[in-house]
C-alpha atoms as a PDB file:
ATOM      1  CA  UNK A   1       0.000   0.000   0.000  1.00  0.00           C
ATOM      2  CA  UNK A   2       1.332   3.184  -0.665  1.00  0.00           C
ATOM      3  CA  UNK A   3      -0.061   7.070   0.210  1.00  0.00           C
ATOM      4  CA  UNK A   4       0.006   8.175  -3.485  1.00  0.00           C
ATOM      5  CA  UNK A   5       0.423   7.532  -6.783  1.00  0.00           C
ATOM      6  CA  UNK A   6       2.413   7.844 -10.027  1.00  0.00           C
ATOM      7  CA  UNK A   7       0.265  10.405 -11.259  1.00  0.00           C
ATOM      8  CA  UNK A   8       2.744  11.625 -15.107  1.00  0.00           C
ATOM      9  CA  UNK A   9       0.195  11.244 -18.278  1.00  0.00           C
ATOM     10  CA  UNK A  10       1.657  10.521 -21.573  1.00  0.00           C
ATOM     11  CA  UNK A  11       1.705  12.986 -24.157  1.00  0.00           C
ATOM     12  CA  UNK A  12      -1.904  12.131 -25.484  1.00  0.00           C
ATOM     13  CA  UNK A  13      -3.291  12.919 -22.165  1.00  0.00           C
ATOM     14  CA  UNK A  14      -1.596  16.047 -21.666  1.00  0.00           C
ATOM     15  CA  UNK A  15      -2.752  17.144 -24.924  1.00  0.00           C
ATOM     16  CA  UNK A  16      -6.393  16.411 -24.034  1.00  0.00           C
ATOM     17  CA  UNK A  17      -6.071  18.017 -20.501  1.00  0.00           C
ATOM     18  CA  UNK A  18      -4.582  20.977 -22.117  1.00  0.00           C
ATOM     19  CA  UNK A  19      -7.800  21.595 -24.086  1.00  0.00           C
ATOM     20  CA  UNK A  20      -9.720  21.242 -20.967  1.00  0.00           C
ATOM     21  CA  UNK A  21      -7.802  23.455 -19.168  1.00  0.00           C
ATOM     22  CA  UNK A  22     -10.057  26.607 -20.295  1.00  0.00           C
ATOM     23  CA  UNK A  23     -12.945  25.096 -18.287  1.00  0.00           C
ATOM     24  CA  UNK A  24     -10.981  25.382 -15.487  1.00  0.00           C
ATOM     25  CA  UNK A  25     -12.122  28.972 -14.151  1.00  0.00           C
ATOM     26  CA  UNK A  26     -15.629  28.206 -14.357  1.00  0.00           C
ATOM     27  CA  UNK A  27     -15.345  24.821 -12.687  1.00  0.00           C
ATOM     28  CA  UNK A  28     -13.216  26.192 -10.216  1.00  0.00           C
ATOM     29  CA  UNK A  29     -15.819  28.959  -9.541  1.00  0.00           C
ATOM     30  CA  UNK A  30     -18.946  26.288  -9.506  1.00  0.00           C
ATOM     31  CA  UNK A  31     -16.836  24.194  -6.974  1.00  0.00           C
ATOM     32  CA  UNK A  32     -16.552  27.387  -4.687  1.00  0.00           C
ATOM     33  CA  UNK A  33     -20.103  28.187  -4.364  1.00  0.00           C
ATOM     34  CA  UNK A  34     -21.516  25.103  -4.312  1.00  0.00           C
ATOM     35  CA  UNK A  35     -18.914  23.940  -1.307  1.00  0.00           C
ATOM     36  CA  UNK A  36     -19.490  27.082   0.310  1.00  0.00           C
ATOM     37  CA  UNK A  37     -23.294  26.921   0.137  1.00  0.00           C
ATOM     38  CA  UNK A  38     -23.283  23.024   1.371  1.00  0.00           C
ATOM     39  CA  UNK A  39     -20.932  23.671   4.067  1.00  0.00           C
ATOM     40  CA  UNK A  40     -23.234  26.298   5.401  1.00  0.00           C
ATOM     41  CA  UNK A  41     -26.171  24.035   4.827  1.00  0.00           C
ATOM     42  CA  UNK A  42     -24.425  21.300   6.676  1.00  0.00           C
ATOM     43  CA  UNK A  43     -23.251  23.102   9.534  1.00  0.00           C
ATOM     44  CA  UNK A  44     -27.521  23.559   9.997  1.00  0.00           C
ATOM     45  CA  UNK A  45     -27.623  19.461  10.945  1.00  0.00           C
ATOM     46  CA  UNK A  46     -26.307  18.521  14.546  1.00  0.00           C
ATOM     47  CA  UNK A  47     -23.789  16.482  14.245  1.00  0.00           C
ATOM     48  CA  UNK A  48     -21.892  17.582  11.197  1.00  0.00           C
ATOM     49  CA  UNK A  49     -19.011  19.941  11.288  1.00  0.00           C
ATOM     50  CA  UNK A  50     -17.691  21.329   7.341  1.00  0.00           C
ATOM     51  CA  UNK A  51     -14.177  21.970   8.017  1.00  0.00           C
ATOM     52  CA  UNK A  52     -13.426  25.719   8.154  1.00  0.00           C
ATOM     53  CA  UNK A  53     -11.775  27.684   5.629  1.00  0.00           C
ATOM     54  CA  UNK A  54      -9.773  30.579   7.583  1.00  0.00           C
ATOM     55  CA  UNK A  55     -10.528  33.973   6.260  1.00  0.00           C
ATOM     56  CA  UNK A  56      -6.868  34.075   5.265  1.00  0.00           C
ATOM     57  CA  UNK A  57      -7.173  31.839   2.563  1.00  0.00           C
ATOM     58  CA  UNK A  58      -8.071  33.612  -0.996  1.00  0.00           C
ATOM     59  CA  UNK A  59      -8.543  30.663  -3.045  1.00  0.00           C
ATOM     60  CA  UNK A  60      -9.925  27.295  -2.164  1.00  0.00           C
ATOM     61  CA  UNK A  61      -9.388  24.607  -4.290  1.00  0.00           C
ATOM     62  CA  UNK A  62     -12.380  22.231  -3.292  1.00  0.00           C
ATOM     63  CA  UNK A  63     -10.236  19.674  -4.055  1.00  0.00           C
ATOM     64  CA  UNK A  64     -12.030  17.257  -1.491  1.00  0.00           C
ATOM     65  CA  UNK A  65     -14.934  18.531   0.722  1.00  0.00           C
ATOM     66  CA  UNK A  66     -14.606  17.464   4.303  1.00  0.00           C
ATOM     67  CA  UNK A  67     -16.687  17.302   7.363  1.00  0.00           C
ATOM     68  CA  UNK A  68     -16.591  15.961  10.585  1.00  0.00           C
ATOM     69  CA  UNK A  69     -18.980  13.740  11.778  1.00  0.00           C
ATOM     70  CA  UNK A  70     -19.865  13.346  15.560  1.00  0.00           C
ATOM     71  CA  UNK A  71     -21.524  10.158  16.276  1.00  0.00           C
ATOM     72  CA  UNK A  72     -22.781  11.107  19.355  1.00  0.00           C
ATOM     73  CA  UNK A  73     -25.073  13.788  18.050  1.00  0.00           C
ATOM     74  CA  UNK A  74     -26.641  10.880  15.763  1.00  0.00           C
ATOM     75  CA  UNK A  75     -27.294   8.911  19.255  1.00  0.00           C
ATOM     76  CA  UNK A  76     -24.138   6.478  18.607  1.00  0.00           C
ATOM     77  CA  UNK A  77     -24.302   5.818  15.331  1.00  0.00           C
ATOM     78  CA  UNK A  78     -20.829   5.245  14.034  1.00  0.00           C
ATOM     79  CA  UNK A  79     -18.945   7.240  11.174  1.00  0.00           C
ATOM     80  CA  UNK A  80     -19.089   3.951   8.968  1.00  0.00           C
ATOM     81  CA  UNK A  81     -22.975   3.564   9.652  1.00  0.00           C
ATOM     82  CA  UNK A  82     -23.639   7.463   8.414  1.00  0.00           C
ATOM     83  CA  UNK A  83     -21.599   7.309   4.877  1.00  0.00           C
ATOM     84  CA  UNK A  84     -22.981   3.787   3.857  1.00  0.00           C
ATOM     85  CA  UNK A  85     -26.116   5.306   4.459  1.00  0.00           C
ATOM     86  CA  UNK A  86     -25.378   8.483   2.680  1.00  0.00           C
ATOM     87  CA  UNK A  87     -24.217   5.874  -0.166  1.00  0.00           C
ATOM     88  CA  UNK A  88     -27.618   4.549  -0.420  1.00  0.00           C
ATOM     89  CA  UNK A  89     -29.342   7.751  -0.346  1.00  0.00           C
ATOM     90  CA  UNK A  90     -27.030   8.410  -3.407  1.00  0.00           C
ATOM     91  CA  UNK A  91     -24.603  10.586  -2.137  1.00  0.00           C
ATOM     92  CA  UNK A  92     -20.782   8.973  -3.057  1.00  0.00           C
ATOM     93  CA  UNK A  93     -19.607  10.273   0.480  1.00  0.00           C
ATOM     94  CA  UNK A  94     -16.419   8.044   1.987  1.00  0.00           C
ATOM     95  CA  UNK A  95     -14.105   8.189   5.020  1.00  0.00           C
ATOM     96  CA  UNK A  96     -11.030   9.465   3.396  1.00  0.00           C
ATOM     97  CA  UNK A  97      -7.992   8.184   5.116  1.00  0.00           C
ATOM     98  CA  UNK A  98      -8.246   4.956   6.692  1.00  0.00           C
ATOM     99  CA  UNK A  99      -5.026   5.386   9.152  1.00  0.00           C
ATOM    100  CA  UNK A 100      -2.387   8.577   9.900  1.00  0.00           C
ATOM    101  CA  UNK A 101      -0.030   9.399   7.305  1.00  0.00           C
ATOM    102  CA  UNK A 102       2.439   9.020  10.017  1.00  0.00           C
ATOM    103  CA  UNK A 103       1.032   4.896  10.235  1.00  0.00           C
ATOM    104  CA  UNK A 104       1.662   5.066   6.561  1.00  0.00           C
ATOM    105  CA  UNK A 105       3.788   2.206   5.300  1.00  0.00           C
ATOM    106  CA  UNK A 106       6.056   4.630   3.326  1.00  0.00           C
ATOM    107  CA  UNK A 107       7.040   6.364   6.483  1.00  0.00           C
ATOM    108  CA  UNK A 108       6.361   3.963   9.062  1.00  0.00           C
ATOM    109  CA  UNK A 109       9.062   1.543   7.223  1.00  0.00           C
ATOM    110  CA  UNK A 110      10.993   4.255   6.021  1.00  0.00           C
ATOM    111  CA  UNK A 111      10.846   3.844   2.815  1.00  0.00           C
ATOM    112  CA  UNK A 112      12.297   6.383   0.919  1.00  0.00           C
ATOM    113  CA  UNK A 113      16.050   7.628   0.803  1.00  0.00           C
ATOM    114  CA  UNK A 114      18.174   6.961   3.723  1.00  0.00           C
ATOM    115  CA  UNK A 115      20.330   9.749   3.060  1.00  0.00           C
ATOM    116  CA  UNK A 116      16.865  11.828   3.788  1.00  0.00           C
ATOM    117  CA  UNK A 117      17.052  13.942   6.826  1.00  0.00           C
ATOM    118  CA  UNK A 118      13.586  11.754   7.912  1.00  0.00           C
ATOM    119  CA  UNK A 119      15.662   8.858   8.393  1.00  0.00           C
ATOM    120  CA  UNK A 120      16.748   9.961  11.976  1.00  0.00           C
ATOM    121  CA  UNK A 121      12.800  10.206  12.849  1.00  0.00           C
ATOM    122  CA  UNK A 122      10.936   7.128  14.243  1.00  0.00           C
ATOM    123  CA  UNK A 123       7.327   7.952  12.596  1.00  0.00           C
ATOM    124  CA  UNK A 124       5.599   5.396  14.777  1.00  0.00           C
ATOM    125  CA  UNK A 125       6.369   7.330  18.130  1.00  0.00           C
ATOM    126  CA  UNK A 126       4.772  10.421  16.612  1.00  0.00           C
ATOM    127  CA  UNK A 127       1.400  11.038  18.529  1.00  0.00           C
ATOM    128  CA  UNK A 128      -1.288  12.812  16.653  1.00  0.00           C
ATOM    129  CA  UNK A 129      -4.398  11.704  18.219  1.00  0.00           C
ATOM    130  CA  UNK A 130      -6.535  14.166  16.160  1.00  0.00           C
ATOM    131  CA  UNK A 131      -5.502  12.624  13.187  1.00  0.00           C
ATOM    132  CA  UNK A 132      -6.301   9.015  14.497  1.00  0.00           C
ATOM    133  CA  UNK A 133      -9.933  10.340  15.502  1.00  0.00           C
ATOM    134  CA  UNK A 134     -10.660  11.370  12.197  1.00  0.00           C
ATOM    135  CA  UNK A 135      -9.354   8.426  10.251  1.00  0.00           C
ATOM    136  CA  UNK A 136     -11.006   6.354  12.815  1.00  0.00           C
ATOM    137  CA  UNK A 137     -14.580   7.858  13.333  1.00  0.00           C
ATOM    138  CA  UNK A 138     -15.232  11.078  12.290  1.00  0.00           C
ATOM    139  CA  UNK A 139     -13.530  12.442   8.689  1.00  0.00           C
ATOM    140  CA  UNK A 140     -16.204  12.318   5.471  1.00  0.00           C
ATOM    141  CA  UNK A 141     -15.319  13.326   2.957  1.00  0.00           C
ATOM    142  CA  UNK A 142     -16.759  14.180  -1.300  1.00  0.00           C
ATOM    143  CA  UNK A 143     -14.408  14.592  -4.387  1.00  0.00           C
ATOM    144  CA  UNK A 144     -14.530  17.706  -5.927  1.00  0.00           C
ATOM    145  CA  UNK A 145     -16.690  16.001  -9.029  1.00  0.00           C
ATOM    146  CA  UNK A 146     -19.277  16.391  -6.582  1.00  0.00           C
ATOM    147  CA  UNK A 147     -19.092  20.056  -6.162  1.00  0.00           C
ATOM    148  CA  UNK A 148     -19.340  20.267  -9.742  1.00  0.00           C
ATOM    149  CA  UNK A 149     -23.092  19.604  -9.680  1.00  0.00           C
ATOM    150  CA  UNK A 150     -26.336  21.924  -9.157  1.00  0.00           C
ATOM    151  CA  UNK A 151     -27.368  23.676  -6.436  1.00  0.00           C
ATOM    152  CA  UNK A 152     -30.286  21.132  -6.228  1.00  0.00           C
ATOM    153  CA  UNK A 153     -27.925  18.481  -6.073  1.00  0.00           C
ATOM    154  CA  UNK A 154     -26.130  19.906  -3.108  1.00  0.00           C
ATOM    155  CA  UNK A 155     -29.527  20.244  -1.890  1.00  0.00           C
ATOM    156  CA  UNK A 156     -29.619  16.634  -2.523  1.00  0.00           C
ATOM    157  CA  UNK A 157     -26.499  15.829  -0.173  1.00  0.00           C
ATOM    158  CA  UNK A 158     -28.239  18.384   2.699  1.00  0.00           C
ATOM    159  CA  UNK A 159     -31.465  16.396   2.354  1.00  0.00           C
ATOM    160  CA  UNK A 160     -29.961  12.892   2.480  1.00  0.00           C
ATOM    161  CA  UNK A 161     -28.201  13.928   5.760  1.00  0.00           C
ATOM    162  CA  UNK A 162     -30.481  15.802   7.634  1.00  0.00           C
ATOM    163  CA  UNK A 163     -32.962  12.474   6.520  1.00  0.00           C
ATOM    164  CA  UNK A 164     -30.543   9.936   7.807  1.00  0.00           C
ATOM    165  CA  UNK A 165     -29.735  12.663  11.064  1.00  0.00           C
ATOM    166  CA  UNK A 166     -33.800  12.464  11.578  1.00  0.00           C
ATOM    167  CA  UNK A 167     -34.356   8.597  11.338  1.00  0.00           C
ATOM    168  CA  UNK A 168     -30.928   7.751  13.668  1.00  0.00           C
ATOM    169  CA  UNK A 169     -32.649   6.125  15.783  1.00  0.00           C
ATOM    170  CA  UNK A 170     -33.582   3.390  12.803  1.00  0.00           C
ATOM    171  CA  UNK A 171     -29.701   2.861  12.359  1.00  0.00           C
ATOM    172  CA  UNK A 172     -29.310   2.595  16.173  1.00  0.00           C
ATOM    173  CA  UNK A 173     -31.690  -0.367  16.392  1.00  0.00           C
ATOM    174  CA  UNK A 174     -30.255  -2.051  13.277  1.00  0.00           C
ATOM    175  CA  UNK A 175     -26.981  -2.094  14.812  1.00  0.00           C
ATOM    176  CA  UNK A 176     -28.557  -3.415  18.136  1.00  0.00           C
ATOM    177  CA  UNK A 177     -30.058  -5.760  16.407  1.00  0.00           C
ATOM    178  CA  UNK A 178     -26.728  -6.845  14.383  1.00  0.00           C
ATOM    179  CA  UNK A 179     -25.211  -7.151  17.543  1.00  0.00           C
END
């Protein structure tokens, strides 16, 4: 397993990119007001926390759209629960990360150049508990395909939510009764 990817196109695909690369202002301007408008909308469902973008920042790039989901404002239903039911409602949400970059194999094993200053640093004793949580239970996140869509469709994602937030007590007796 490795954190990322080979991502170099041939020639062909770089010439086809290049084309597309005109659409690029107005997707990058659909992205920013449709993840603007659902992370307001989402903020309005207990529970779910958009991540903030600091006032300092001039230019997004809604590359991903993240939120934070607290499982005790859905009465204990877990993180897992909430996006395979936001799957079935339709909405591709998924957890993101599944561990810390620091747990990553790449840096975990060290596997990269040992002449690289991170050699002398032991990864694994690294504590970022924050980072666990989210991986663990509480990260969401959409690709920025997603943001591409209408306003209705982000209405769509709000909907599907606040639907799942309202019948939570459904999912908690499913689990129970999984159990």
């Amino acid at each position: 397993y490795r954190v990322g990817g080979n991502y170099r196109m041939p020639a062909m695909c770089a010439a086809l990119l290049r084309v597309q690369l005109a659409r690029y202002p107005e997707a990058h301007a659909k992205r920013t007001e449709n993840g603007t408008y659902l992370a307001q909308r989402l903020s309005e469902i207990p529970g779910l926390e958009p991540t903030v973008v600091s006032p300092k920042v001039t230019r997004h790039a809604w590359h991903l759209f993240i939120w934070r989901y607290d499982a005790k404002a859905f009465d204990g239903v877990s993180r897992d629960a909430f996006l395979e039911a936001m799957r079935k409602e339709g909405v591709p949400a998924y957890q993101g990360y599944s561990i810390p970059l620091t747990e990553q194999p790449v840096f975990a094993e060290k596997r990269f150049d040992l002449s690289h200053p991170a050699r002398n640093v032991d990864f694994t004793e690294i504590a970022v508990p924050v980072a666990k949580r989210a991986c663990e239970s509480e990260a969401c996140w959409l690709t920025q395909n997603v943001l591409l869509g209408s306003k209705a469709d982000m209405d769509d994602i709000v909907t599907a939510a606040r639907k799942i937030y309202e019948n939570r007590h459904e999912l908690v007796k499913r689990s129970e009764t999984a159990s």
